[in-house]
C-alpha atoms as a PDB file:
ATOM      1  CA  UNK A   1      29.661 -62.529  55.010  1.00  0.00           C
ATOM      2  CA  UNK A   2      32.608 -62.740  52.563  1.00  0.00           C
ATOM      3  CA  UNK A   3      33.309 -61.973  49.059  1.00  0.00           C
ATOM      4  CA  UNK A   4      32.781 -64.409  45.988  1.00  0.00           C
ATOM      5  CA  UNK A   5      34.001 -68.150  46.713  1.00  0.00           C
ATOM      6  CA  UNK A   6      36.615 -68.115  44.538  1.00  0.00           C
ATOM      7  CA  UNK A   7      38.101 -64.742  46.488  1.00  0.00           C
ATOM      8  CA  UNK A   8      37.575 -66.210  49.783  1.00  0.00           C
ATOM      9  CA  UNK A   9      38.372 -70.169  49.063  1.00  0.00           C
ATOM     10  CA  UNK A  10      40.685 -71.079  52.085  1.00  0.00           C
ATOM     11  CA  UNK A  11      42.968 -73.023  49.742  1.00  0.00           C
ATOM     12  CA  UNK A  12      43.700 -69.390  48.107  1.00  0.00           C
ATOM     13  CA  UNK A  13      46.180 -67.312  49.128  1.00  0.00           C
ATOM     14  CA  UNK A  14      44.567 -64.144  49.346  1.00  0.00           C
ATOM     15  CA  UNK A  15      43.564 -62.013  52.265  1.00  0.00           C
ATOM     16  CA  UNK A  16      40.230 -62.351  52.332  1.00  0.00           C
ATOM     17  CA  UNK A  17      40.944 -66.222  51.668  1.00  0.00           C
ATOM     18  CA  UNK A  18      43.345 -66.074  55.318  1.00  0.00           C
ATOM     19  CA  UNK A  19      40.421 -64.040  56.870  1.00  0.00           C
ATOM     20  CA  UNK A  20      38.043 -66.797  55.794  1.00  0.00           C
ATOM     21  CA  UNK A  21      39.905 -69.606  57.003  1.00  0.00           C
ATOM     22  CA  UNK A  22      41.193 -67.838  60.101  1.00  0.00           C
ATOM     23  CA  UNK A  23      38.063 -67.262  61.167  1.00  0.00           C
ATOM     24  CA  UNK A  24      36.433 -71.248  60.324  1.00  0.00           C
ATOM     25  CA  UNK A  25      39.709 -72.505  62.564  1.00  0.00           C
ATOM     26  CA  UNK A  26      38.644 -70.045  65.404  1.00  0.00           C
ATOM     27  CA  UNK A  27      35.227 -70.527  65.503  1.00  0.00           C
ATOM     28  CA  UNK A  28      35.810 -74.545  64.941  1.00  0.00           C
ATOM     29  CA  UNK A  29      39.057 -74.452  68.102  1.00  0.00           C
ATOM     30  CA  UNK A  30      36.301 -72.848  70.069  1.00  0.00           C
ATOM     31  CA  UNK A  31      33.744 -75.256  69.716  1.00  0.00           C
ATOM     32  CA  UNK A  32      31.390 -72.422  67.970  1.00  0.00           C
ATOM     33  CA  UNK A  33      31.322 -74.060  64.364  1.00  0.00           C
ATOM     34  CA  UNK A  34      28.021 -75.333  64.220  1.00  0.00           C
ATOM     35  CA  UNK A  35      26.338 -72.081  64.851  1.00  0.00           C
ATOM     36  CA  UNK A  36      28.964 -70.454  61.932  1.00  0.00           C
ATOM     37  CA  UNK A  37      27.397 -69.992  58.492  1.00  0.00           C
ATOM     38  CA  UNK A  38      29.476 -68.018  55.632  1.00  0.00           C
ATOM     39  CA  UNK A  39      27.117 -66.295  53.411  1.00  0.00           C
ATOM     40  CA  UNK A  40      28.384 -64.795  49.815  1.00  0.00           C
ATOM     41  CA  UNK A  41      28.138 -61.753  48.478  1.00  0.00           C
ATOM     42  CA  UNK A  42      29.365 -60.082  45.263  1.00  0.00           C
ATOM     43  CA  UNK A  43      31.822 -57.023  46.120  1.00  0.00           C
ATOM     44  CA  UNK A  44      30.235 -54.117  47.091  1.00  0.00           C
ATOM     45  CA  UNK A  45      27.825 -52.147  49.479  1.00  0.00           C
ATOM     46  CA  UNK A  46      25.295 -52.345  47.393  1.00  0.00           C
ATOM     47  CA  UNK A  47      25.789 -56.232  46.877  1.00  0.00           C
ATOM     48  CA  UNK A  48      26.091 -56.868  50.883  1.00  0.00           C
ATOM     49  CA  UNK A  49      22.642 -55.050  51.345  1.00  0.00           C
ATOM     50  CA  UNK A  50      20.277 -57.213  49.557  1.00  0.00           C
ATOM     51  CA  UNK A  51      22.104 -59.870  50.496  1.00  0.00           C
ATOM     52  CA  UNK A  52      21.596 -59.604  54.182  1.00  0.00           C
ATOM     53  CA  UNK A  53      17.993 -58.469  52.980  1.00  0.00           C
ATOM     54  CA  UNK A  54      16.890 -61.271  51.779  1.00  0.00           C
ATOM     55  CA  UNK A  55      18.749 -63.395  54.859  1.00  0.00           C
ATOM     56  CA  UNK A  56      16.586 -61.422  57.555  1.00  0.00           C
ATOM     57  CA  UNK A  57      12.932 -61.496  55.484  1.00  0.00           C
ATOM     58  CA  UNK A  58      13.534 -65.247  54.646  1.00  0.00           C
ATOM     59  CA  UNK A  59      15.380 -67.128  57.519  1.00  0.00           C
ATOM     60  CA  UNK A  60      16.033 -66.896  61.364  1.00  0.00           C
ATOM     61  CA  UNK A  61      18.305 -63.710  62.273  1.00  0.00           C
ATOM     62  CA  UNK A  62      21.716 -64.605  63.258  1.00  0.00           C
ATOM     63  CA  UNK A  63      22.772 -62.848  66.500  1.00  0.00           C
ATOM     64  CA  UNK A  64      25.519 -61.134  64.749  1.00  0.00           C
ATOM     65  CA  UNK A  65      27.492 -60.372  61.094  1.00  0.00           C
ATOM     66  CA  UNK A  66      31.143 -60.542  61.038  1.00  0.00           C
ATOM     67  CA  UNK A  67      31.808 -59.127  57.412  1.00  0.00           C
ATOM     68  CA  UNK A  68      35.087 -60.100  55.255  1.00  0.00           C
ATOM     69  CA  UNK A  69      35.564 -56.317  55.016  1.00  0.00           C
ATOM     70  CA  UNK A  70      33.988 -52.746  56.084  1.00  0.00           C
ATOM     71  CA  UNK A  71      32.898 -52.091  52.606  1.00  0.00           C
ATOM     72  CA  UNK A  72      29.987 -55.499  53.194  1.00  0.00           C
ATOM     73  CA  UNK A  73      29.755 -54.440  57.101  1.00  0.00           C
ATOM     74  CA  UNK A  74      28.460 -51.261  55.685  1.00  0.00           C
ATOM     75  CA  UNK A  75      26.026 -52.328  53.498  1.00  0.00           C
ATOM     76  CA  UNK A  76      25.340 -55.298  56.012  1.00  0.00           C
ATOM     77  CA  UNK A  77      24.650 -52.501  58.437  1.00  0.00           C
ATOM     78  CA  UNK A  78      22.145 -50.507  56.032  1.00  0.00           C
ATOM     79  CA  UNK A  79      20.211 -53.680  55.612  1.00  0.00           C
ATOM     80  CA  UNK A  80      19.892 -54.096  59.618  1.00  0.00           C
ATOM     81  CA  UNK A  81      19.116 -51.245  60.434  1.00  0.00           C
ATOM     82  CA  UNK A  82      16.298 -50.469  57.922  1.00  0.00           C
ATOM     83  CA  UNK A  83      14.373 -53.367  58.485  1.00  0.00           C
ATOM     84  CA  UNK A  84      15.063 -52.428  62.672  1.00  0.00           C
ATOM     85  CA  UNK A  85      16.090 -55.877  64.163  1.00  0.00           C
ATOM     86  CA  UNK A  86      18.776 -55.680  66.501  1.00  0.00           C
ATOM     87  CA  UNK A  87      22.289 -57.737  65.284  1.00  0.00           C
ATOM     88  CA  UNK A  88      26.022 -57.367  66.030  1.00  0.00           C
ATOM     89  CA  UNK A  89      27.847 -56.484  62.926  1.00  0.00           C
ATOM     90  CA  UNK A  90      32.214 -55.902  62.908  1.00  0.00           C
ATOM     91  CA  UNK A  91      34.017 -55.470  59.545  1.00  0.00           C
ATOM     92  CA  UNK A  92      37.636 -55.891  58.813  1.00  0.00           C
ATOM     93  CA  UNK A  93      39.842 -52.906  58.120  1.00  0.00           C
ATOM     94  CA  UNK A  94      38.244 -49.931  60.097  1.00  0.00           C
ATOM     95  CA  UNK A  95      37.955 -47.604  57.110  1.00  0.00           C
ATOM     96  CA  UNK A  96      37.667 -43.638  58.365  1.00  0.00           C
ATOM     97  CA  UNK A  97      33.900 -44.065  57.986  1.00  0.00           C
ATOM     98  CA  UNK A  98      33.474 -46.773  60.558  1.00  0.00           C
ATOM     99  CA  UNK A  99      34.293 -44.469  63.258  1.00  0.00           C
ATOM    100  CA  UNK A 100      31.213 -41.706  62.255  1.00  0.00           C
ATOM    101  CA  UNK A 101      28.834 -41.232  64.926  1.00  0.00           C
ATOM    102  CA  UNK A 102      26.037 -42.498  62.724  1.00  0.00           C
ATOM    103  CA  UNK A 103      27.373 -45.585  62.043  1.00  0.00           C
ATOM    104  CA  UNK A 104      29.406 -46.258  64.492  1.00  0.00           C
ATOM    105  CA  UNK A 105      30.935 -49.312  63.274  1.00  0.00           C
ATOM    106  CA  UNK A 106      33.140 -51.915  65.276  1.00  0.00           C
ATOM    107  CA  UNK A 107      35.795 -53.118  62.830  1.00  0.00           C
ATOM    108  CA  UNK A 108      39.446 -54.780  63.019  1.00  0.00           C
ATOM    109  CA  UNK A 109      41.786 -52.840  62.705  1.00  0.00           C
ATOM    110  CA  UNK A 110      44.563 -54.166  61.084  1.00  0.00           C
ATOM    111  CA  UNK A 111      46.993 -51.090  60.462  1.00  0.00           C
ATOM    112  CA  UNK A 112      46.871 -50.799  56.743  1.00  0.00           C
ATOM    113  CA  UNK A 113      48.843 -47.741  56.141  1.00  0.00           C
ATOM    114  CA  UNK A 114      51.966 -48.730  58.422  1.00  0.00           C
ATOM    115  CA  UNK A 115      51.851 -51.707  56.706  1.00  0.00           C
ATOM    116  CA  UNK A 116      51.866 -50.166  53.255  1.00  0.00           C
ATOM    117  CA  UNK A 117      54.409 -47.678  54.491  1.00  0.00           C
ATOM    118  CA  UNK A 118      56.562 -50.578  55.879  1.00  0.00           C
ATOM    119  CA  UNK A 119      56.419 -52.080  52.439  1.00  0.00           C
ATOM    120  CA  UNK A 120      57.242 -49.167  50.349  1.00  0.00           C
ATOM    121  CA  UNK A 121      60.206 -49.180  52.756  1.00  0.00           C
ATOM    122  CA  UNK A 122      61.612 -52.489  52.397  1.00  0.00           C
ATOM    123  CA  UNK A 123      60.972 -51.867  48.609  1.00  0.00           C
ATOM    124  CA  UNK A 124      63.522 -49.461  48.471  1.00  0.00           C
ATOM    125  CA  UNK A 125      65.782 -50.883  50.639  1.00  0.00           C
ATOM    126  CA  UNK A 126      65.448 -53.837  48.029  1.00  0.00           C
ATOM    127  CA  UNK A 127      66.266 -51.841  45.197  1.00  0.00           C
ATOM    128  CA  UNK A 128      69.060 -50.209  46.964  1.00  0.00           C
ATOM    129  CA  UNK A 129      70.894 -53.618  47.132  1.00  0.00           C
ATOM    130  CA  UNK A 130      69.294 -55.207  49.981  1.00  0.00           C
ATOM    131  CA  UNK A 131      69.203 -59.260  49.579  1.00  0.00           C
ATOM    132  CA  UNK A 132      68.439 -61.356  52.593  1.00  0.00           C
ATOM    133  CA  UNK A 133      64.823 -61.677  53.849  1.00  0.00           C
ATOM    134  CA  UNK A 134      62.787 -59.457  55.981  1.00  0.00           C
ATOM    135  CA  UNK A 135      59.444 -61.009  58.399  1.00  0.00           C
ATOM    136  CA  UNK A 136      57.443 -58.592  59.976  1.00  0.00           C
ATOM    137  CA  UNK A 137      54.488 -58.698  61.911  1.00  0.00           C
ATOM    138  CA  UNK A 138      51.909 -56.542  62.512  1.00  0.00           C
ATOM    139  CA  UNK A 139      49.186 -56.637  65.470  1.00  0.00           C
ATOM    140  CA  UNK A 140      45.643 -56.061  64.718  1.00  0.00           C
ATOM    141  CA  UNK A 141      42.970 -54.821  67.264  1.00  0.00           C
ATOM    142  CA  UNK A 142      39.689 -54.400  67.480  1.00  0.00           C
ATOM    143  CA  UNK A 143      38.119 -51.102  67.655  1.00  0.00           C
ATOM    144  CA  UNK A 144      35.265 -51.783  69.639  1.00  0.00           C
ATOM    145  CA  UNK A 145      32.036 -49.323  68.400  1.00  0.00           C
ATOM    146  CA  UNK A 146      27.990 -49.099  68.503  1.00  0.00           C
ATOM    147  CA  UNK A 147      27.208 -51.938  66.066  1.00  0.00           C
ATOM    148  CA  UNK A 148      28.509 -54.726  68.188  1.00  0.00           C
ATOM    149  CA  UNK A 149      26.707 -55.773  71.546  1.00  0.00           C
ATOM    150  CA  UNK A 150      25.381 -58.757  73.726  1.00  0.00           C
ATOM    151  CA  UNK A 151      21.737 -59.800  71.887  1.00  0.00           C
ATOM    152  CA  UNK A 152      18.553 -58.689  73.179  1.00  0.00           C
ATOM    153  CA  UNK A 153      17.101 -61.192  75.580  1.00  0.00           C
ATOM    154  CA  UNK A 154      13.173 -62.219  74.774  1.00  0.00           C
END
């Protein structure tokens, strides 16, 4: 699940766009493309729920969500669990919320405040006369929670 088409085009250079495409080479490298489907949703919780709604009351269940960020896992996750069928979903940016006991979500973590720190840094070091180029890299993990698992057999 990702945000608007135009947000997440891989020919964009934004970072849902880099998610999007990141994840189609993966899942194509591995030989997993043909059972990948993208599915769009507007921004928002709210949006991500009857999306996913409709998807699960219309079509085949897919084993498992990975949302563009935590705010669609969320409302990905409301949608799966009120209509009680049992699917994997992660989200990107493991927001403070993921990690409560009742929803228990499993989301990349990709260090968003060292990263904004690091920039606010460099920033100033810019204005303070700094010229030549700085590349920095930043490793992401996965927090591994309740909402992701092997399927149910049967």
């Amino acid at each position: 699940m990702t945000r608007d088409g135009l947000a997440t085009s891989p020919t964009r250079h934004t970072p849902h766009g880099s998610r999007l495409e990141t994840y189609l080479r993966v899942t194509e490298e591995t030989g997993r493309s043909e059972f990948t489907r993208v599915i769009r949703s507007e921004e928002g919780e709210s949006y991500a729920n009857d999306v996913i709604r409709h998807l699960l009351q219309t079509e085949e269940h897919p084993t498992a969500i990975f949302a563009g960020h935590d705010e669609l896992a969320i409302g990905a996750h409301h949608a799966i669990q009120v209509l009680g069928v049992d699917i994997s979903i992660v989200g990107y940016d493991n927001v403070p919320i993921a990690s409560h006991p009742a929803l228990s979500l499993t989301s990349v973590d990709q260090q968003g405040e060292r990263v904004g720190a690091r920039a606010v840094e460099l920033l100033l070091e810019r204005i303070s006369g700094r010229t030549d180029a700085v590349h920095e890299r930043f490793t992401t993990t996965l927090q591994v929670r309740r909402s992701s698992r092997r399927p149910s057999t049967g």
